[in-house]
Protein backbone atom coordinates (compact mmCIF):
# COMPACT_ATOMS: atom_id res chain seq x y z
CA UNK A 1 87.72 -79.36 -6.78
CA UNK A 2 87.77 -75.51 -6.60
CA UNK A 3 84.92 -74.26 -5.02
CA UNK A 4 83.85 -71.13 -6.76
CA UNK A 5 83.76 -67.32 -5.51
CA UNK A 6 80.32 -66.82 -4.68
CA UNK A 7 78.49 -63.40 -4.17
CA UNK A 8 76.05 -63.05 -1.57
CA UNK A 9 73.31 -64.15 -3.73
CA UNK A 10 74.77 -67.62 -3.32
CA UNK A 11 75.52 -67.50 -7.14
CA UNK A 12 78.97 -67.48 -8.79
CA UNK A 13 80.72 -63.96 -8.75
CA UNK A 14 80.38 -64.05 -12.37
CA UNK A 15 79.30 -66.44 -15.01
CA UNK A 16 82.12 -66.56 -16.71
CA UNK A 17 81.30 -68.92 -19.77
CA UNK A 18 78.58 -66.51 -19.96
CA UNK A 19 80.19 -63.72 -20.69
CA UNK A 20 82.83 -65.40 -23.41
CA UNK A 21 79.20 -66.73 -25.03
CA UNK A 22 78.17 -62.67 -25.03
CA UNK A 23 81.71 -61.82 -26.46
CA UNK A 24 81.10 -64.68 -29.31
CA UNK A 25 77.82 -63.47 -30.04
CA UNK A 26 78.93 -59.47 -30.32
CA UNK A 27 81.23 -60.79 -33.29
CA UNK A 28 79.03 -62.37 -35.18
CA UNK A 29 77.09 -59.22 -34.92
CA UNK A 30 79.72 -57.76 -35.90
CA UNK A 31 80.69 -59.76 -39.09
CA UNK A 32 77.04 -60.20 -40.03
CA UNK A 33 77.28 -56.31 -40.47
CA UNK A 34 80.29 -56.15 -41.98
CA UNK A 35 79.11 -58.41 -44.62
CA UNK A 36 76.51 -55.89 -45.73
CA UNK A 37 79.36 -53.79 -46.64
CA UNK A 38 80.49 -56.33 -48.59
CA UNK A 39 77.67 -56.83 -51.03
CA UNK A 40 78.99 -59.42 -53.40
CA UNK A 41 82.61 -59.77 -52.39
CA UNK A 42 81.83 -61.72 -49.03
CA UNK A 43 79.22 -64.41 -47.67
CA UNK A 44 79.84 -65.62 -44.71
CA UNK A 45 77.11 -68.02 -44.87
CA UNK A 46 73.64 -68.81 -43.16
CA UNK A 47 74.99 -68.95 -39.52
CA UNK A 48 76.55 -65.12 -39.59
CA UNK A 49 73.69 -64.05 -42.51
CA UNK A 50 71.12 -64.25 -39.76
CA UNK A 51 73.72 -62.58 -37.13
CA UNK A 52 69.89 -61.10 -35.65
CA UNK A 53 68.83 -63.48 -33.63
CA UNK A 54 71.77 -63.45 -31.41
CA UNK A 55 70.60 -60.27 -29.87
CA UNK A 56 68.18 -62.37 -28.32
CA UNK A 57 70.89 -64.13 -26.43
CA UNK A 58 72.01 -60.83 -25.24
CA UNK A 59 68.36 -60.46 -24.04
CA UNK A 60 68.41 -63.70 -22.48
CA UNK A 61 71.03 -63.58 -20.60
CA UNK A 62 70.54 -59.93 -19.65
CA UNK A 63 67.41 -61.38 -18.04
CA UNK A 64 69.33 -64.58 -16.29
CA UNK A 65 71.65 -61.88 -14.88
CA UNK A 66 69.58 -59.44 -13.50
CA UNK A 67 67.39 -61.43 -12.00
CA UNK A 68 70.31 -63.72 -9.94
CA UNK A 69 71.66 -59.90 -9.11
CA UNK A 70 68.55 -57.89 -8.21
CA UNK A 71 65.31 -60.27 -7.87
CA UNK A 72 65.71 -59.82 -3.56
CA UNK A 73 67.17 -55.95 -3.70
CA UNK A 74 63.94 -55.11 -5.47
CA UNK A 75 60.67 -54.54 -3.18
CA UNK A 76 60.59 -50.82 -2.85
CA UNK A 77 60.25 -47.86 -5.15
CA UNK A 78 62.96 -46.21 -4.11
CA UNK A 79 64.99 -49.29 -4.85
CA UNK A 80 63.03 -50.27 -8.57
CA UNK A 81 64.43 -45.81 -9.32
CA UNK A 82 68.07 -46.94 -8.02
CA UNK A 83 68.49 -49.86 -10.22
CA UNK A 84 66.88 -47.88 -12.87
CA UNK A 85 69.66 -45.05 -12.39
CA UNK A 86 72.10 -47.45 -12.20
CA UNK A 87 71.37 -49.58 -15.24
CA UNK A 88 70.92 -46.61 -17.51
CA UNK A 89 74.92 -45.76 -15.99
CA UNK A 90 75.46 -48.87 -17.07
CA UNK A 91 74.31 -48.46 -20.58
CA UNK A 92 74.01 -44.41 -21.59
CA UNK A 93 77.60 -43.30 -21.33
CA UNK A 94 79.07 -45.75 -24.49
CA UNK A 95 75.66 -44.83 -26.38
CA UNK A 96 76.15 -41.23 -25.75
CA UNK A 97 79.82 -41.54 -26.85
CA UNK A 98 79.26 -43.30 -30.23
CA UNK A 99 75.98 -41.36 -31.15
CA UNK A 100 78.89 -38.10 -30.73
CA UNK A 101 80.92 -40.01 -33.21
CA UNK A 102 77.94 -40.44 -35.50
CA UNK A 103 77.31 -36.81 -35.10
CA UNK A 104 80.53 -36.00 -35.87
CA UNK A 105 80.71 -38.35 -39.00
CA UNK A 106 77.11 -36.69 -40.41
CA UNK A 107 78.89 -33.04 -40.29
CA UNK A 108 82.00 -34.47 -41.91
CA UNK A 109 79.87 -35.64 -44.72
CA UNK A 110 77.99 -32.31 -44.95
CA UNK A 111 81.25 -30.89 -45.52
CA UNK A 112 82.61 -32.60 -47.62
CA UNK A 113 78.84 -33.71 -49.89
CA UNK A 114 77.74 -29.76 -49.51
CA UNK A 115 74.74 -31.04 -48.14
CA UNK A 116 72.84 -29.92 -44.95
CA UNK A 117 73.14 -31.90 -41.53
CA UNK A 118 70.17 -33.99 -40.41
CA UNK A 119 68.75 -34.22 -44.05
CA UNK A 120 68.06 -38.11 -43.91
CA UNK A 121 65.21 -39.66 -41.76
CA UNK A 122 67.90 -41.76 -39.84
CA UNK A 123 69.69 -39.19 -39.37
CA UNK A 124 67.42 -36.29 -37.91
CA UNK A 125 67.04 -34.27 -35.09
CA UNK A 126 63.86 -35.60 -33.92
CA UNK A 127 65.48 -39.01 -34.06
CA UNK A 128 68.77 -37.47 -32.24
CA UNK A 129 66.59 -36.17 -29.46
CA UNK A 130 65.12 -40.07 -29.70
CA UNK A 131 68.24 -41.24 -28.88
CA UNK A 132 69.13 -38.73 -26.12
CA UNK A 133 66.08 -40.04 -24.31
CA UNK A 134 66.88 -43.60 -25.11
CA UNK A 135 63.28 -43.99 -26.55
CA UNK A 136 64.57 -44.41 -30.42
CA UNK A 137 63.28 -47.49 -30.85
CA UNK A 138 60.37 -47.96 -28.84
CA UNK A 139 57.85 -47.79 -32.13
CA UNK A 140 58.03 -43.93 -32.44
CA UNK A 141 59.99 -44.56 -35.99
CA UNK A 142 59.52 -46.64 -38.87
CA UNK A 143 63.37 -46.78 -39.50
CA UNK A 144 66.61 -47.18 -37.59
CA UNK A 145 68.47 -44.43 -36.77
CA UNK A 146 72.02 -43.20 -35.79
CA UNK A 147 74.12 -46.15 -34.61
CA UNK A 148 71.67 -49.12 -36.04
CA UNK A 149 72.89 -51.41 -32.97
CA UNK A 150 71.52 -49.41 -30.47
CA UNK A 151 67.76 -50.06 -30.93
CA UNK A 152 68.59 -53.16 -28.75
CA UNK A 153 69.86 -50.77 -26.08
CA UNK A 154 66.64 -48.96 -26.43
CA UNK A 155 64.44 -51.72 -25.67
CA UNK A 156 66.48 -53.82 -22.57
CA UNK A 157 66.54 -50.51 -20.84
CA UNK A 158 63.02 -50.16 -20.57
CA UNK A 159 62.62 -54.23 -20.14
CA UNK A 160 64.77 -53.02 -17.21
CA UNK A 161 61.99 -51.04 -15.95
CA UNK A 162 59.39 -53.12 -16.31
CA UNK A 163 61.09 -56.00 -14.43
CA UNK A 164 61.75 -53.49 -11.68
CA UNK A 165 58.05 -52.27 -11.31
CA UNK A 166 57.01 -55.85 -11.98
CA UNK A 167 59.23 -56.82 -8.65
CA UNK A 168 57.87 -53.87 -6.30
CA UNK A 169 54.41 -54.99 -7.77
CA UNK A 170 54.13 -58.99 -8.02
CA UNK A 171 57.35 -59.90 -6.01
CA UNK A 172 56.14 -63.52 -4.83
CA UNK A 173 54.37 -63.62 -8.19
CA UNK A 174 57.32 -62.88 -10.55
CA UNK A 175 58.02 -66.11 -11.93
CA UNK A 176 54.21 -66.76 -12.71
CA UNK A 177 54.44 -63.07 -14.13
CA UNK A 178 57.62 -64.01 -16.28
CA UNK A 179 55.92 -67.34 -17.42
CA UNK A 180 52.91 -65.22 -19.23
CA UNK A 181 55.45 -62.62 -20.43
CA UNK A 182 58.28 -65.02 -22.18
CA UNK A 183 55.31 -67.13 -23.34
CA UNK A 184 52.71 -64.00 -25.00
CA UNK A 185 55.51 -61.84 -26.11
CA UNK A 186 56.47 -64.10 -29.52
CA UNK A 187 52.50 -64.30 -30.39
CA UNK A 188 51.98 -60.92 -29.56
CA UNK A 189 55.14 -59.73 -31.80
CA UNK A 190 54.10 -61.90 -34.41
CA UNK A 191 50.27 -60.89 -34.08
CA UNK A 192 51.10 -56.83 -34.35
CA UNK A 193 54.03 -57.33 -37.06
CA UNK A 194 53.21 -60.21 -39.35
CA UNK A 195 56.70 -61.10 -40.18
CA UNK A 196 57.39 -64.97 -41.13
CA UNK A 197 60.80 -63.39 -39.31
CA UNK A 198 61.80 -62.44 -35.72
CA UNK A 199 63.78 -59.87 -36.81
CA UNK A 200 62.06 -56.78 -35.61
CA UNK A 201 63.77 -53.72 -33.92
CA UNK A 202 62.33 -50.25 -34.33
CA UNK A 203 59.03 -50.65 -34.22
CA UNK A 204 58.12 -53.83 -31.79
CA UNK A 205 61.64 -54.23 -30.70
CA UNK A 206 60.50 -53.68 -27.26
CA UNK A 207 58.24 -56.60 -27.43
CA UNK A 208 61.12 -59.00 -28.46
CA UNK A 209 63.09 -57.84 -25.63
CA UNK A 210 60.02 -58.88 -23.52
CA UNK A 211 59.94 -62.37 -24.48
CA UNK A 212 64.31 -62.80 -24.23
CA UNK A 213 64.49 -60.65 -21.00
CA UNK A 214 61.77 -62.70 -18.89
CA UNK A 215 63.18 -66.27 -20.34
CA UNK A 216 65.84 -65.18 -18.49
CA UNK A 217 64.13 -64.90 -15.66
CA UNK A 218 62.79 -67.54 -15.66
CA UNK A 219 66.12 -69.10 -16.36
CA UNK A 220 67.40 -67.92 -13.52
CA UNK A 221 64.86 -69.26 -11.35
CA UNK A 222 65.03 -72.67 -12.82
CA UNK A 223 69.01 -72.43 -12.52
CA UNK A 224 68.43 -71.90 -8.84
CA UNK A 225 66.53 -74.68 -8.08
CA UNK A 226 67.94 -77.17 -10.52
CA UNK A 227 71.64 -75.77 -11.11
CA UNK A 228 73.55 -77.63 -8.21
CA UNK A 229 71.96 -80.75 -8.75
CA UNK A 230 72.47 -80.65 -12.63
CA UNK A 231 76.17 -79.65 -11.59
CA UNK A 232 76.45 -82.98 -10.59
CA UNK A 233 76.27 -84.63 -14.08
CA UNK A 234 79.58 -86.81 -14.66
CA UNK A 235 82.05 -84.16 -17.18
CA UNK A 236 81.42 -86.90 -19.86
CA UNK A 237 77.66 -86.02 -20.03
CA UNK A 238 78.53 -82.07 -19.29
CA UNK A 239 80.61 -82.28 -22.27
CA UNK A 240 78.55 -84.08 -24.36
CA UNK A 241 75.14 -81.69 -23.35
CA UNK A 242 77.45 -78.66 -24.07
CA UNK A 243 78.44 -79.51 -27.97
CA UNK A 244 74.83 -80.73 -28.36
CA UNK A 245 73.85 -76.95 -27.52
CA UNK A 246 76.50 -75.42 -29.46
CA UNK A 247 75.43 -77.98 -32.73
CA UNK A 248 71.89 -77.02 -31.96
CA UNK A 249 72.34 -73.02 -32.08
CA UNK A 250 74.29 -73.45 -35.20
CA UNK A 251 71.52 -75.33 -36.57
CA UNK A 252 69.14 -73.01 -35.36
CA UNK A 253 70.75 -70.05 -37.35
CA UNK A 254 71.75 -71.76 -40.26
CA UNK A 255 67.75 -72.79 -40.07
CA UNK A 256 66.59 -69.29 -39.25
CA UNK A 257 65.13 -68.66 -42.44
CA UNK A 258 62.32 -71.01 -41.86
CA UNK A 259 59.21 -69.36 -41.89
CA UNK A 260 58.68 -68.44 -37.70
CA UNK A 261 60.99 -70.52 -36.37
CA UNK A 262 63.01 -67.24 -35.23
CA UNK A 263 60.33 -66.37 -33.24
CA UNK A 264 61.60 -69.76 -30.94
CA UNK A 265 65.03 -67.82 -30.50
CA UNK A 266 64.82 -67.06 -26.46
CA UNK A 267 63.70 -70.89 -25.64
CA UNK A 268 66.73 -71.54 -27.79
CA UNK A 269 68.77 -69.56 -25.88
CA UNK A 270 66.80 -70.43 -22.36
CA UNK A 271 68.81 -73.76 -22.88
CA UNK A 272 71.81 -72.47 -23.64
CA UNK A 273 72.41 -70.06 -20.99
CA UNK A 274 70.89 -72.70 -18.58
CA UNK A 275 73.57 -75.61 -19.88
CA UNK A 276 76.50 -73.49 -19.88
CA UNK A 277 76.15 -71.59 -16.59
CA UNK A 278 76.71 -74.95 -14.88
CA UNK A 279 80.44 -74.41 -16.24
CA UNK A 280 81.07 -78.29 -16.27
CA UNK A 281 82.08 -79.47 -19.45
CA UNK A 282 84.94 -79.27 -21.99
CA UNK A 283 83.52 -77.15 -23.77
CA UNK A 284 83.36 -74.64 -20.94
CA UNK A 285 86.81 -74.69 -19.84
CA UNK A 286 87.90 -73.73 -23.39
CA UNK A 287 85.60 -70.65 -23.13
CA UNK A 288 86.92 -69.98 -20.37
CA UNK A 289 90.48 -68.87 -21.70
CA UNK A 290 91.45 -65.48 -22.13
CA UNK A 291 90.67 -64.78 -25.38
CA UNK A 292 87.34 -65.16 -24.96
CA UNK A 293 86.69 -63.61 -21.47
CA UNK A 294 88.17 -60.62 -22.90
CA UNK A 295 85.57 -60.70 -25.55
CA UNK A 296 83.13 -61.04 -23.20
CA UNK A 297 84.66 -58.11 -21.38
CA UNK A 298 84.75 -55.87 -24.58
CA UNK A 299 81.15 -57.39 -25.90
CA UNK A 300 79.14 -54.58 -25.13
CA UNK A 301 81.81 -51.83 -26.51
CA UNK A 302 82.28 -54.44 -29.54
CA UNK A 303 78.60 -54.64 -30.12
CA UNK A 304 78.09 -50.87 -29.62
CA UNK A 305 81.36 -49.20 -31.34
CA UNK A 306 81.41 -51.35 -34.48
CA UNK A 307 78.95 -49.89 -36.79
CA UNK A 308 81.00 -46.39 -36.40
CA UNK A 309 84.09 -48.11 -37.08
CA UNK A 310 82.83 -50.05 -40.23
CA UNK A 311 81.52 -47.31 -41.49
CA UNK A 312 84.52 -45.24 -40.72
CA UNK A 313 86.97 -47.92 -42.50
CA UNK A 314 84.56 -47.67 -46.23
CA UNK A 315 84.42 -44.32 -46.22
CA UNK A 316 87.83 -43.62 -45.19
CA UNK A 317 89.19 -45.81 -47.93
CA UNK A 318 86.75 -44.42 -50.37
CA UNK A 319 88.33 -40.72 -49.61
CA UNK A 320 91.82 -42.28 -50.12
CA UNK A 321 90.97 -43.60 -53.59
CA UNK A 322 89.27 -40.15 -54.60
CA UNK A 323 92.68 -38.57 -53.57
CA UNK A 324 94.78 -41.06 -55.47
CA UNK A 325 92.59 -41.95 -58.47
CA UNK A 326 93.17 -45.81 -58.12
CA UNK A 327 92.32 -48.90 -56.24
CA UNK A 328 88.17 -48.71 -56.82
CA UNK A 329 87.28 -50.33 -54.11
CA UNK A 330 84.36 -48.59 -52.94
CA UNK A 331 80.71 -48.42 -55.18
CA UNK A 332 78.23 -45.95 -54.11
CA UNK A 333 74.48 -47.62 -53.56
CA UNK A 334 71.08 -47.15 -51.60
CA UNK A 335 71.66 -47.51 -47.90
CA UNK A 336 69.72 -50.63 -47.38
CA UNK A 337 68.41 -49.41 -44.09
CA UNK A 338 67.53 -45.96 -44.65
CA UNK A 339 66.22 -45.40 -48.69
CA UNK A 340 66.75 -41.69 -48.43
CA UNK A 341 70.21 -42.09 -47.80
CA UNK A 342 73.42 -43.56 -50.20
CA UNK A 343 75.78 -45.68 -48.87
CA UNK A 344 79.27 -46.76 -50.12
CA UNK A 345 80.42 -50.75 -49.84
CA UNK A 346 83.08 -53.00 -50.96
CA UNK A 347 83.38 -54.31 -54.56
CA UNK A 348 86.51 -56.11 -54.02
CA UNK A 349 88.06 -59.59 -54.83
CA UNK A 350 87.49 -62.84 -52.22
CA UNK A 351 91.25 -62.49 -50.85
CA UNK A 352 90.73 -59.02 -50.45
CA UNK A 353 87.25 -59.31 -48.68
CA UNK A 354 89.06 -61.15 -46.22
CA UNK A 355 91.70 -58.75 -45.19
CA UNK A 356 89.86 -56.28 -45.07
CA UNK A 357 87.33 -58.19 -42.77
CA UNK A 358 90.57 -59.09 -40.54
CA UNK A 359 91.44 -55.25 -40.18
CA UNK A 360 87.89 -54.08 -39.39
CA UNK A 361 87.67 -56.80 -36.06
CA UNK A 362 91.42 -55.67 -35.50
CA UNK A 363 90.48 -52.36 -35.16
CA UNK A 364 87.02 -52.71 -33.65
CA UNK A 365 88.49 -54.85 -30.52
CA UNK A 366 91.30 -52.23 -30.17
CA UNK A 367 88.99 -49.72 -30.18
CA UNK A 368 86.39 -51.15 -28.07
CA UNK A 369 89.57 -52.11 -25.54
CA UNK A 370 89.81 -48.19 -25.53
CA UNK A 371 86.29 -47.65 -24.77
CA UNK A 372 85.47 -50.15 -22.36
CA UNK A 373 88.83 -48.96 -19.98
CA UNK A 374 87.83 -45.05 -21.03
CA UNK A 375 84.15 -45.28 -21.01
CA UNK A 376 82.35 -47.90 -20.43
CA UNK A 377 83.85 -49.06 -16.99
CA UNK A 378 84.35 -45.86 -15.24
CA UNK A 379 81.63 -44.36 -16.48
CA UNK A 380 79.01 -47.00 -14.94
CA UNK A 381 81.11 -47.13 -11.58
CA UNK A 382 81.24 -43.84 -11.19
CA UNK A 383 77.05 -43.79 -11.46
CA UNK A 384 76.71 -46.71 -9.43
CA UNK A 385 79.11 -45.31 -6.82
CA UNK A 386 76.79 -42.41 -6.48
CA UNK A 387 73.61 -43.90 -6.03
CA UNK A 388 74.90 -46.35 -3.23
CA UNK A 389 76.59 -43.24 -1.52
């Protein structure tokens, strides 16, 4: 057997199956988006139709990884303001880049609707300032704004934060700490929101981050004092424990639309990032091949770039057809997520749906492929680089 690369946590170098799961989840994101722009033309069905509550895997996991990276680097201040600096390097740079392309995209359409800049809610200055600050979704709005994904970005980066002062504050205590906080935060988010869904972002966003973040934690913990011996479980059983996870997240999305069950999401995905970090079974060496760890490599640019893109491809095509007086692809409607703004989607045949669907992800991965080698990577080693100087 080849032993693995291990960091000097005593954990794997890099959870591998992990990161083709987060690749896997940031297209189904992605086409659960994309079928919005779609209207009638496209359903993808149940599993992508309630593409939301796979952001709580990202929160999960985010939570599973921090903690195996930073839970004994944390005990100081100064340390709890260099991780800080260092996660937002990790996450600013690619948000900063898009909302420019957003920016740019809102003046296009000034000039070319002879309307003023910044005359929607979503797309204001106060809530460009929002954004700046990374605080755009941390309840100050009652609406989404600039590059819809990012409200997720919003939230982990202060969940960062409070895991940090949480560590300088209850270190011995954290997994106690994490306990109350994974447990309280779906009550709590149901108690101040009311939804029969999970799927709240701008306004208690912060609170669903909570609950995903410290089930990672928690996760993490359990994965270090469990993992090696549940490593030993024949590849028969691995394999059969791994498609029994997989079955039971589709279920759990096709299923979403049951009144709360959403709100279960992170225990959901507690399991799931628990099972497949052991990186055992079957199903684990076929997410292991290269298609999917580059996914998981291009996950956050994928998950961050493809709202500009998708919008980019509709209205592109929409300009086209205005030039040339044919095809008729593109209806004008009510932006479903802001009401005092239109929005132009797809009225197109089934066969046509699908290419069109098949160029957007082509042109999404090659442009997050861009971002992640331009951006994303050097950006957050050049930050981290100078805090550890």
């Amino acid at each position: 057997m080849v032993k693995k690369h291990v960091s000097e946590t005593g954990l794997p170098k890099r959870f591998e199956v992990l990161d083709s799961w987060r690749g896997i989840c940031a297209v189904l994101v992605m086409l659960g988006h994309f079928q919005i722009f779609m209207k009638d033309s496209l359903n993808f069905g149940q599993v992508i139709g309630n593409n939301y509550i796979f952001v709580d895997f990202f929160f999960v996991l985010s939570g599973f990884v921090i903690a195996g990276n930073y839970s004994h680097k944390l005990s100081s201040l100064k340390q709890a303001l260099e991780f800080s600096i260092i996660r937002w390097g990790r996450v600013f740079p690619l948000h900063l880049f898009v909302l420019i392309l957003f920016l740019g995209l809102e003046y296009a359409r000034s000039k070319v609707e002879g309307d003023a800049m910044f005359s929607n809610q979503a797309k204001s200055l106060e809530s460009l300032a929002a954004n700046l600050l990374l605080i755009h979704s941390m309840g100050i709005f009652d609406y989404l704004t600039w590059n819809i994904p990012s409200w997720s970005i919003s939230v982990e980066f202060f969940s960062y934060i409070t895991f940090a002062v949480l560590m300088v504050v209850f270190r011995k205590k954290i997994i106690p700490v994490s306990i109350v906080l994974m447990t309280i935060s779906p009550v709590l988010l149901y108690v101040l929101d009311g939804r029969i869904e999970a799927d709240i972002t701008y306004n208690y966003g912060f609170i669903r981050c909570l609950g995903g973040f410290f089930s990672g934690v928690v996760c993490m913990a359990a994965f270090r004092k469990w993992g090696e011996s549940c490593a030993g479980i024949t590849k028969k059983y691995a394999t059969f424990i791994e498609i029994f996870m997989i079955c039971a997240v589709i279920a759990f999305a096709w299923s979403a639309d049951i009144p709360y069950l959403s709100y279960f999401s992170p225990y959901l995905f507690f399991g799931t990032v628990f099972v497949f970090a052991q990186e055992t079974g079957t199903m684990s060496r076929i997410l292991k091949a290269k298609p999917f760890l580059l996914m998981g490599a291009l996950s956050y640019s994928i998950y961050m770039t493809h709202a500009f893109v998708q919008r980019v491809m509709v209205n592109g095509i929409d300009i086209v057809e205005s030039k040339l007086q044919m095809f008729n692809w593109v209806i004008v409607g009510v932006n479903i997520e802001d009401k005092t703004d239109a929005a132009k989607y797809f009225s197109v045949s089934l066969p046509l749906a699908l290419v069109l669907t098949a160029l957007m992800m082509s042109a999404v991965i090659l442009f997050s492929f861009v971002t992640y080698n331009v951006i994303e990577k050097p950006a957050y080693k050049w930050v981290k680089n100078r805090v550890r100087q």
